[in-house]
PDB file of N, CA and C in Angstrom:
ATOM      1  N   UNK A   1      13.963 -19.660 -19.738  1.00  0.00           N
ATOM      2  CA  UNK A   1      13.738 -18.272 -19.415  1.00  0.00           C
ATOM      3  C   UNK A   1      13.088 -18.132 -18.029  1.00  0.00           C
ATOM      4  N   UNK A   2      12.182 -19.034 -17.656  1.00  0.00           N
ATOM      5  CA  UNK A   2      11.440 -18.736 -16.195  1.00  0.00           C
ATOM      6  C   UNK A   2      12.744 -19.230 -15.287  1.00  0.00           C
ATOM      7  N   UNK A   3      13.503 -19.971 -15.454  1.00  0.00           N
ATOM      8  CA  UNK A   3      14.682 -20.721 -14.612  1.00  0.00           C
ATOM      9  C   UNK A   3      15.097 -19.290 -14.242  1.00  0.00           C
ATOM     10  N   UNK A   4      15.936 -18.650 -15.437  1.00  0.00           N
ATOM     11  CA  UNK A   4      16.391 -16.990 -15.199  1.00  0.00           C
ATOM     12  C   UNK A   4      15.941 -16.234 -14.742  1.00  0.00           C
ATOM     13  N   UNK A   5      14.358 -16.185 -14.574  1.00  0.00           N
ATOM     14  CA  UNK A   5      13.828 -14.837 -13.911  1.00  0.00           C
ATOM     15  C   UNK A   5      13.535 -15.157 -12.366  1.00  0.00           C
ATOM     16  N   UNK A   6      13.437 -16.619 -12.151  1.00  0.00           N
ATOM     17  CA  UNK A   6      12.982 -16.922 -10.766  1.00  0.00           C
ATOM     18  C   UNK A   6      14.823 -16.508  -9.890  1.00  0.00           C
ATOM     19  N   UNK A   7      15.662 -17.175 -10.867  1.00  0.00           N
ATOM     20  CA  UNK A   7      16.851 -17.027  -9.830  1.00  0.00           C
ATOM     21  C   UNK A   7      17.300 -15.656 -10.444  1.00  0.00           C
ATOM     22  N   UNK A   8      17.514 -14.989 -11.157  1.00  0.00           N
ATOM     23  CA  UNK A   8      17.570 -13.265 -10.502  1.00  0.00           C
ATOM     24  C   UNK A   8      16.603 -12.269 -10.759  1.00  0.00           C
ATOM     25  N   UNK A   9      15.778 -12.555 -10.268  1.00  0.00           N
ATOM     26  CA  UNK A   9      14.545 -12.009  -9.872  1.00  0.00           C
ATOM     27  C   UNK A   9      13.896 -12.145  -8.773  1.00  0.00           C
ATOM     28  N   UNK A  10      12.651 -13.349  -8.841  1.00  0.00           N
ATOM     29  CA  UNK A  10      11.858 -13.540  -7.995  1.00  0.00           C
ATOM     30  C   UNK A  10      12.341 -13.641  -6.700  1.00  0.00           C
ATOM     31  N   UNK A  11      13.687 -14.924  -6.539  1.00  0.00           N
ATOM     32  CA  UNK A  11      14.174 -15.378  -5.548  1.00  0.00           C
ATOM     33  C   UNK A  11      15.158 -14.274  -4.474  1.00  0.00           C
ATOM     34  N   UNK A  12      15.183 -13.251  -5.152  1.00  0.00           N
ATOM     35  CA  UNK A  12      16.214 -12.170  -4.433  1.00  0.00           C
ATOM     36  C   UNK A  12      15.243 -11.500  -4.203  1.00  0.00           C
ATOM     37  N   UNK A  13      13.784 -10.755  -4.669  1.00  0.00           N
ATOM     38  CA  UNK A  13      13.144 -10.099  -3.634  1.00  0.00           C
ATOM     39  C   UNK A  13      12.738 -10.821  -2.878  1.00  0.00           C
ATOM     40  N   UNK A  14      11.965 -12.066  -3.096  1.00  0.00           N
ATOM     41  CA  UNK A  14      11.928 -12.373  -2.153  1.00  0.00           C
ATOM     42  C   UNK A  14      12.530 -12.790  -0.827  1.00  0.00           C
ATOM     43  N   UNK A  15      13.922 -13.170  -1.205  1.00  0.00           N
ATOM     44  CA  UNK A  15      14.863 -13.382   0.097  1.00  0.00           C
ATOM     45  C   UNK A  15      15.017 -11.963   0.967  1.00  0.00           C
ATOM     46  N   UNK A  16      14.486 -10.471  -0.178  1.00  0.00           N
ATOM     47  CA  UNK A  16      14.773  -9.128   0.773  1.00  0.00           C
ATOM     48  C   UNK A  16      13.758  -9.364   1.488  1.00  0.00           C
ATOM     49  N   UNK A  17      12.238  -9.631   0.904  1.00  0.00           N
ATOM     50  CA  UNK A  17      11.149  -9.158   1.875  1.00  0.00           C
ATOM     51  C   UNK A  17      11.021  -9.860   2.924  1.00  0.00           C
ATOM     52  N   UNK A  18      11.503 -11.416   3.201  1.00  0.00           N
ATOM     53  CA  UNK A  18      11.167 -11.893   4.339  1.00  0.00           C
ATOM     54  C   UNK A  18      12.193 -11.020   5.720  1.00  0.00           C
ATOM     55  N   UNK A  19      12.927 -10.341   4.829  1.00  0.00           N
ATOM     56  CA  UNK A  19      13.733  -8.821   6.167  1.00  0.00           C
ATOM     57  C   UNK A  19      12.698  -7.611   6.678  1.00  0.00           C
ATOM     58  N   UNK A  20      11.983  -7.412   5.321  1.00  0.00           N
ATOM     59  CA  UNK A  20      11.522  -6.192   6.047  1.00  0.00           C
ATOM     60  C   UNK A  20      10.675  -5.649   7.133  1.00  0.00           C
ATOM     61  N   UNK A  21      10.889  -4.991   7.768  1.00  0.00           N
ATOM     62  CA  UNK A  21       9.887  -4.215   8.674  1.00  0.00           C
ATOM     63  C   UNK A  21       8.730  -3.784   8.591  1.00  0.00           C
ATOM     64  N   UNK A  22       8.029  -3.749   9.749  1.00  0.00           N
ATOM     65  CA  UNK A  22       6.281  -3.944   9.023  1.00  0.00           C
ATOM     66  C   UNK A  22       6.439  -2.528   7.990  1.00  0.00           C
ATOM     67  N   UNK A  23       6.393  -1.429   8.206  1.00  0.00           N
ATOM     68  CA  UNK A  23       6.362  -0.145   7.471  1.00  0.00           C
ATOM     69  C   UNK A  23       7.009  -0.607   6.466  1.00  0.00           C
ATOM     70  N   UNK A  24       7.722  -0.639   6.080  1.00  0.00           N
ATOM     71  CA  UNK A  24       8.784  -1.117   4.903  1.00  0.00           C
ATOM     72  C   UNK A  24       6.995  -1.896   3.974  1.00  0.00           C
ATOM     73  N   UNK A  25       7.212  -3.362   4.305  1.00  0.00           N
ATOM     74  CA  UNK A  25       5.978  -3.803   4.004  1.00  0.00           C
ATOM     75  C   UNK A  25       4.937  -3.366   3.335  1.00  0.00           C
ATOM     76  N   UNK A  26       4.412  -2.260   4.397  1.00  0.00           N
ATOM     77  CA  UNK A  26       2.766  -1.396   4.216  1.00  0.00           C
ATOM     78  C   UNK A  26       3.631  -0.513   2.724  1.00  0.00           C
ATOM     79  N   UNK A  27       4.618   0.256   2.701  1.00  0.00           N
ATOM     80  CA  UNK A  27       5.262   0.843   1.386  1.00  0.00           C
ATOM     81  C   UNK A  27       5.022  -0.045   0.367  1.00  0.00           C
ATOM     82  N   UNK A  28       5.660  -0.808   0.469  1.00  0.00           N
ATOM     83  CA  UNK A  28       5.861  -2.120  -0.291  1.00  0.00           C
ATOM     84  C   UNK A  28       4.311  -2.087  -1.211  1.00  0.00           C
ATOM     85  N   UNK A  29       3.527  -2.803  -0.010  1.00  0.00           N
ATOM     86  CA  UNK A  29       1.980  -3.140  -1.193  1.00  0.00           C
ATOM     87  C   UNK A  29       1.637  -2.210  -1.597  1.00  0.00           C
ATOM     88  N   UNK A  30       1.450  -0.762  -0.789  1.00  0.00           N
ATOM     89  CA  UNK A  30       1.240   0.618  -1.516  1.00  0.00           C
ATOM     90  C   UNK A  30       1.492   0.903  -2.889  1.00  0.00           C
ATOM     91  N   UNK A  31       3.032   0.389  -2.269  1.00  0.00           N
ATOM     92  CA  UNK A  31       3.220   0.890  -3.987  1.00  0.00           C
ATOM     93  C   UNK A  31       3.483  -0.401  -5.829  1.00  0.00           C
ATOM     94  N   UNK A  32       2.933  -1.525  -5.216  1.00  0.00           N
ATOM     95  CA  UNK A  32       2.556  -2.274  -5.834  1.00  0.00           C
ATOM     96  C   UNK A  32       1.307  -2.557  -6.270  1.00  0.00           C
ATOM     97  N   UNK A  33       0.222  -1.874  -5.482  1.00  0.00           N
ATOM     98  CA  UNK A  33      -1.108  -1.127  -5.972  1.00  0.00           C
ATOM     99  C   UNK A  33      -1.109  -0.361  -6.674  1.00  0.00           C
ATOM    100  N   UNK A  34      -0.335   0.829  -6.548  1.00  0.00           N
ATOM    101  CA  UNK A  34      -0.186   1.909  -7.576  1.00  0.00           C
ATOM    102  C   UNK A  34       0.509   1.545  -8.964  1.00  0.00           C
ATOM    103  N   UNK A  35       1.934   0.540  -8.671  1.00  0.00           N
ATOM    104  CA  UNK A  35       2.129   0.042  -9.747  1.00  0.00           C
ATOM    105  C   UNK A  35       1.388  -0.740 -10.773  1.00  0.00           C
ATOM    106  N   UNK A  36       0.454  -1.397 -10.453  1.00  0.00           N
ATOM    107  CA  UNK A  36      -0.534  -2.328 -11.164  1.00  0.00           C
ATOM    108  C   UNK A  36      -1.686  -1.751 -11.479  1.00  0.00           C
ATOM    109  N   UNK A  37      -2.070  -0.511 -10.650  1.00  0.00           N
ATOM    110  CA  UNK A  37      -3.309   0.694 -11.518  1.00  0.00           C
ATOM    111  C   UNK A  37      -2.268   1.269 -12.532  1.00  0.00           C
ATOM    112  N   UNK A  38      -0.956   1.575 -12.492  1.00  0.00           N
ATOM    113  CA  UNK A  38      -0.786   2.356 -13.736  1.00  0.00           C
ATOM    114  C   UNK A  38      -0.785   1.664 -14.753  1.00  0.00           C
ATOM    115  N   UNK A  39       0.199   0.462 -15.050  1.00  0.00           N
ATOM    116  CA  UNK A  39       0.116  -0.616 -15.325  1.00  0.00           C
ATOM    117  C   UNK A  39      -1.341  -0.644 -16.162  1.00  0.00           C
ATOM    118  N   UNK A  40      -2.432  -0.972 -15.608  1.00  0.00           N
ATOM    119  CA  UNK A  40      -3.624  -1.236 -16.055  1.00  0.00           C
ATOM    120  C   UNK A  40      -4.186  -0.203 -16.856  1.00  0.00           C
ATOM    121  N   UNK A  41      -3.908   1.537 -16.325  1.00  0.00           N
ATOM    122  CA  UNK A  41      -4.223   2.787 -16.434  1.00  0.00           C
ATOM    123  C   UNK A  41      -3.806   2.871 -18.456  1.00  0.00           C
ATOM    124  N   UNK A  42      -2.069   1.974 -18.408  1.00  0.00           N
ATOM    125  CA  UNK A  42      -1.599   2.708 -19.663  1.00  0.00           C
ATOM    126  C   UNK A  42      -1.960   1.366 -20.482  1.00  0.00           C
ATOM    127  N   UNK A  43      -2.338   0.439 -20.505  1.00  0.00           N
ATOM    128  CA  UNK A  43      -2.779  -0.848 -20.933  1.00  0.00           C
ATOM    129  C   UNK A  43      -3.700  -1.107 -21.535  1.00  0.00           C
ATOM    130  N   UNK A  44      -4.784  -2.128 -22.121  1.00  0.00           N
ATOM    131  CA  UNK A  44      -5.742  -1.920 -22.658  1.00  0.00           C
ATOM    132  C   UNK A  44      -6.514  -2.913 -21.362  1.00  0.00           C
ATOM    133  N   UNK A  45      -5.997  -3.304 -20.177  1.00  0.00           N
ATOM    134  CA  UNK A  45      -6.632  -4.287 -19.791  1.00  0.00           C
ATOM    135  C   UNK A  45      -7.484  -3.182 -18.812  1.00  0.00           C
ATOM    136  N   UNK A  46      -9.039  -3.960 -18.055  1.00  0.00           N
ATOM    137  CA  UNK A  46      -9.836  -3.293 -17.144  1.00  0.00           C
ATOM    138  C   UNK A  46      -8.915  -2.403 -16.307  1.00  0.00           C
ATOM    139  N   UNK A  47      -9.580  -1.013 -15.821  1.00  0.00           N
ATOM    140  CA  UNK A  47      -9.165  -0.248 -14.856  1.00  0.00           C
ATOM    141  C   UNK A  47      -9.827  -0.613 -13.589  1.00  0.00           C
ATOM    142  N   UNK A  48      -9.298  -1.323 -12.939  1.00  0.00           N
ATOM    143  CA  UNK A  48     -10.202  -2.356 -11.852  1.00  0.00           C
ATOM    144  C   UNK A  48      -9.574  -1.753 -10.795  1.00  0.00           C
ATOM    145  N   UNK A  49      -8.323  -1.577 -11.058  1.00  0.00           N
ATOM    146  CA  UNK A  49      -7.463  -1.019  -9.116  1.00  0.00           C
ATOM    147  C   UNK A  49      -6.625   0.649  -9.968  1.00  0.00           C
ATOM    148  N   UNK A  50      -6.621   1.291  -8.667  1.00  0.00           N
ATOM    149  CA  UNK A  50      -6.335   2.578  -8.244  1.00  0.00           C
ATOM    150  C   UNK A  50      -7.018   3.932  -7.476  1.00  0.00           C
ATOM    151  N   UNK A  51      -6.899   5.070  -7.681  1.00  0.00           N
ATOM    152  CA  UNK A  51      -7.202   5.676  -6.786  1.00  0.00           C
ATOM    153  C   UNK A  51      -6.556   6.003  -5.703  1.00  0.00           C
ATOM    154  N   UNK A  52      -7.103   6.623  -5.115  1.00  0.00           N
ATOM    155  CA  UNK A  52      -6.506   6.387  -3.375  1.00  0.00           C
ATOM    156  C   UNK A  52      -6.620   5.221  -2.856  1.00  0.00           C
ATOM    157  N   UNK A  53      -5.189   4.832  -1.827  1.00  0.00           N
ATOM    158  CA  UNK A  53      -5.074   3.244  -1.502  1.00  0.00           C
ATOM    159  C   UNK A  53      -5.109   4.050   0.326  1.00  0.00           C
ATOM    160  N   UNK A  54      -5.631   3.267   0.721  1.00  0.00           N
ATOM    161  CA  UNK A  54      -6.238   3.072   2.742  1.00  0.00           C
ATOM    162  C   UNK A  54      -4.641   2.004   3.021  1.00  0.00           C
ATOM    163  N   UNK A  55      -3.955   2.069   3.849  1.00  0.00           N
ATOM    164  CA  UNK A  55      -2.668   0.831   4.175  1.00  0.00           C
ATOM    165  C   UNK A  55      -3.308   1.163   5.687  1.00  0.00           C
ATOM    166  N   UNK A  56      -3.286  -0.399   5.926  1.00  0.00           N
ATOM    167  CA  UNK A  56      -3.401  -1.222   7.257  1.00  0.00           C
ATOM    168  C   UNK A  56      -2.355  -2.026   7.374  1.00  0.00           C
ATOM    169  N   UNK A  57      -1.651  -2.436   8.261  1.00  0.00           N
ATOM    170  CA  UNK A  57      -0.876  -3.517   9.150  1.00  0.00           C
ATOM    171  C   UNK A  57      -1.719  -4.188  10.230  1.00  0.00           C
ATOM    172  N   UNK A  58      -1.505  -6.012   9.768  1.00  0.00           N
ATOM    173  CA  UNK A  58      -2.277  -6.777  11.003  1.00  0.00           C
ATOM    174  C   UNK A  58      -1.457  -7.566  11.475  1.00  0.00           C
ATOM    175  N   UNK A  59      -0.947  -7.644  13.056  1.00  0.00           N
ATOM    176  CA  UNK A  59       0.100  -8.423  13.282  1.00  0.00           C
ATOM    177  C   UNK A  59      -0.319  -8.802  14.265  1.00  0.00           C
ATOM    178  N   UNK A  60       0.097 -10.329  15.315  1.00  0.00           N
ATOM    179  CA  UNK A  60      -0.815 -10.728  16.111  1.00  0.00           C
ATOM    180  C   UNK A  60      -0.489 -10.102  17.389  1.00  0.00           C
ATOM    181  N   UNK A  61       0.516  -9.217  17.827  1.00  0.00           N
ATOM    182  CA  UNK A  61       0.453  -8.208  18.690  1.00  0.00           C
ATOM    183  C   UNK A  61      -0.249  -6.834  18.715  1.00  0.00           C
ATOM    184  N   UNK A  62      -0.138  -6.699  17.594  1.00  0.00           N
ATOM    185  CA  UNK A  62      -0.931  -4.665  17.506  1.00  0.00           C
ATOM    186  C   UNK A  62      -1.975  -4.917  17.001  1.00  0.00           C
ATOM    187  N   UNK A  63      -2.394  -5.987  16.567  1.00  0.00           N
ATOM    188  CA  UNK A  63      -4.104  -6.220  15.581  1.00  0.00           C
ATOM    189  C   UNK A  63      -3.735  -5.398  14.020  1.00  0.00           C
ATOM    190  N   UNK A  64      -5.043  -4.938  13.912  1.00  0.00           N
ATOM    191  CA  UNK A  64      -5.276  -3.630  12.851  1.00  0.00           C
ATOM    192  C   UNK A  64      -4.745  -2.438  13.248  1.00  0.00           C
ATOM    193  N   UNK A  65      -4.242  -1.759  12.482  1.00  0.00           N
ATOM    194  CA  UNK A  65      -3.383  -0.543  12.969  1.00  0.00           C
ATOM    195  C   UNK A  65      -3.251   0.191  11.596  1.00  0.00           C
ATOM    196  N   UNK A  66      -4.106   1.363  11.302  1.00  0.00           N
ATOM    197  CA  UNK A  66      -3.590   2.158   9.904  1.00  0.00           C
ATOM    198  C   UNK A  66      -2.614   2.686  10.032  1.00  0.00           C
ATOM    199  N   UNK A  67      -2.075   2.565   8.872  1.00  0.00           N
ATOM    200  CA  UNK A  67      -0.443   3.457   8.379  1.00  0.00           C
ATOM    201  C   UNK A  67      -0.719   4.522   7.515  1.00  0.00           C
ATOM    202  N   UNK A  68      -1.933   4.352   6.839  1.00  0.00           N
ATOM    203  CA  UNK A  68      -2.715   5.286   5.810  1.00  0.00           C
ATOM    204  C   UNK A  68      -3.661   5.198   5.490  1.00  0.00           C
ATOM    205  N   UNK A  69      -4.586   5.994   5.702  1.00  0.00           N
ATOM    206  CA  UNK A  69      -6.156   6.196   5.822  1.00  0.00           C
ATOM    207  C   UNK A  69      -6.543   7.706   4.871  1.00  0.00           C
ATOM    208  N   UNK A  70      -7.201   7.530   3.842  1.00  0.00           N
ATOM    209  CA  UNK A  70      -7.545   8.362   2.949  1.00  0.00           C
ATOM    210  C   UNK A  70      -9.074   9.222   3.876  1.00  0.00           C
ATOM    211  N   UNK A  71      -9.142   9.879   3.987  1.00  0.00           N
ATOM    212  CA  UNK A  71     -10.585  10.959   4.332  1.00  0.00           C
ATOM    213  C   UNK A  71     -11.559  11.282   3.387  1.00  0.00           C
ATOM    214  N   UNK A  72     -12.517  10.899   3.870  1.00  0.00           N
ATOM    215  CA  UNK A  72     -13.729  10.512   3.050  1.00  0.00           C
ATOM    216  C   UNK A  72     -14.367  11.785   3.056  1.00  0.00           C
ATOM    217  N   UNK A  73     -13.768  13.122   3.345  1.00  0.00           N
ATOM    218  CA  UNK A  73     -14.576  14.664   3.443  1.00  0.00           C
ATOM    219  C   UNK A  73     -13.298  15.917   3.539  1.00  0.00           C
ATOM    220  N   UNK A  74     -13.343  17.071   3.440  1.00  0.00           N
ATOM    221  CA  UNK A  74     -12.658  17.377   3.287  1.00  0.00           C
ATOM    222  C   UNK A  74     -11.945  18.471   4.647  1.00  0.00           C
ATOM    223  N   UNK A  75     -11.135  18.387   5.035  1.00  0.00           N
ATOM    224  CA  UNK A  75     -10.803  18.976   6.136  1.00  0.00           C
ATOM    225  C   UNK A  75     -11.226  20.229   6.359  1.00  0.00           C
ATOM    226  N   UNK A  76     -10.657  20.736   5.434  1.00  0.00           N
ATOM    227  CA  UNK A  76     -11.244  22.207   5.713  1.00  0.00           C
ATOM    228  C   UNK A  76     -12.580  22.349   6.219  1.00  0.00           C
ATOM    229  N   UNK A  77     -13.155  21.807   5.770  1.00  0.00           N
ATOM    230  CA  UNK A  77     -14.868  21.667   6.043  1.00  0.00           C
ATOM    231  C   UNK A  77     -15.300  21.031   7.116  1.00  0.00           C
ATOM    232  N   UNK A  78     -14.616  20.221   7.767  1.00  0.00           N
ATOM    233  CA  UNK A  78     -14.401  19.489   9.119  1.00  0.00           C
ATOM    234  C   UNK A  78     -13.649  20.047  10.151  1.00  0.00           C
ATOM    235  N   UNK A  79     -13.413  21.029  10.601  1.00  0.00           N
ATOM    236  CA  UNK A  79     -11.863  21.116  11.357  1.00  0.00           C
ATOM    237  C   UNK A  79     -12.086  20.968  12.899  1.00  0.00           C
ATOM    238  N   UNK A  80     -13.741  21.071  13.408  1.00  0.00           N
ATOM    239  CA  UNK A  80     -13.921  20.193  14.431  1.00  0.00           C
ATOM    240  C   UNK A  80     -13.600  18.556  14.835  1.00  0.00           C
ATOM    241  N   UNK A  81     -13.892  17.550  13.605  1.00  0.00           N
ATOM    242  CA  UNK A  81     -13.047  16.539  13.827  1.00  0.00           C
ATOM    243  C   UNK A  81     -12.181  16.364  13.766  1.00  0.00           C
ATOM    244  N   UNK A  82     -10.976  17.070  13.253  1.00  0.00           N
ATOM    245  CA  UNK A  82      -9.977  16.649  13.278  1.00  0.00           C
ATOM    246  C   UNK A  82      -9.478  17.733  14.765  1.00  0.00           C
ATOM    247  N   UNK A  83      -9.911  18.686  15.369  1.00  0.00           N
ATOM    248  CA  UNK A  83      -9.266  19.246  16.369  1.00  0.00           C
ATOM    249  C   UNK A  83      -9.690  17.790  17.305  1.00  0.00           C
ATOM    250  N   UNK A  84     -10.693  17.059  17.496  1.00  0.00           N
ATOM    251  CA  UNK A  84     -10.948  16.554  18.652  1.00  0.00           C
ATOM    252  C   UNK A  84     -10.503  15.069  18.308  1.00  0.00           C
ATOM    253  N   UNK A  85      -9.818  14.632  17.016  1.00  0.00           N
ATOM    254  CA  UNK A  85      -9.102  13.676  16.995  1.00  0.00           C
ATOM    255  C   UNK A  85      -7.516  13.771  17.147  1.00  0.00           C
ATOM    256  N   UNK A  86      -7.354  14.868  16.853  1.00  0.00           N
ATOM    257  CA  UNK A  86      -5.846  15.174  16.596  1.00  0.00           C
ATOM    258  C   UNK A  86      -5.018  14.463  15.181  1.00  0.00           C
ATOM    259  N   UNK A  87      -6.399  14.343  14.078  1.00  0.00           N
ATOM    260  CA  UNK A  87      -5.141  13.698  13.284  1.00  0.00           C
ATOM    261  C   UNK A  87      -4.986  14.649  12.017  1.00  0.00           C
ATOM    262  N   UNK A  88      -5.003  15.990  12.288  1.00  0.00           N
ATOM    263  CA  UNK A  88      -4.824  17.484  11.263  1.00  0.00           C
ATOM    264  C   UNK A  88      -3.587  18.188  11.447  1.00  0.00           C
TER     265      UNK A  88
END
């Protein structure tokens, strides 16, 4: 049975992901975080991961670079930082 799941399973995503593009990627763990809080959410095991997920990309040209960054306050209530960041 593991023979079967590695060759049509494991071995075909993985032959996709060594294609994808960083964004592709940052999706990718996103939503394999979310999959494994629900996962956990409908389960009896610890609720250890979920919530809002932060996605970073580190590559040895661009460094750290967010793709998704959750806000720790609420805009409305801020709208000076975000006019003088531009990210509203």
């Amino acid at each position: 049975m593991d023979d079967y799941i590695w060759k049509n399973y494991v071995s075909k995503l993985i032959d996709i992901v060594k294609f994808l593009g960083k964004e592709d990627l940052a999706e990718m763990a996103e939503s394999l975080i979310k999959m494994t809080g629900l996962k956990r959410h409908v389960t009896t095991d610890e609720e250890s991961v979920g919530g809002p997920v932060d996605v970073a990309v580190v590559t040895k040209c661009d460094g750290f670079v967010w793709i998704k960054r959750k806000h720790y306050f609420s805009p409305e209530l801020n709208p000076n930082y975000f006019q003088r960041t531009k990210l509203y």
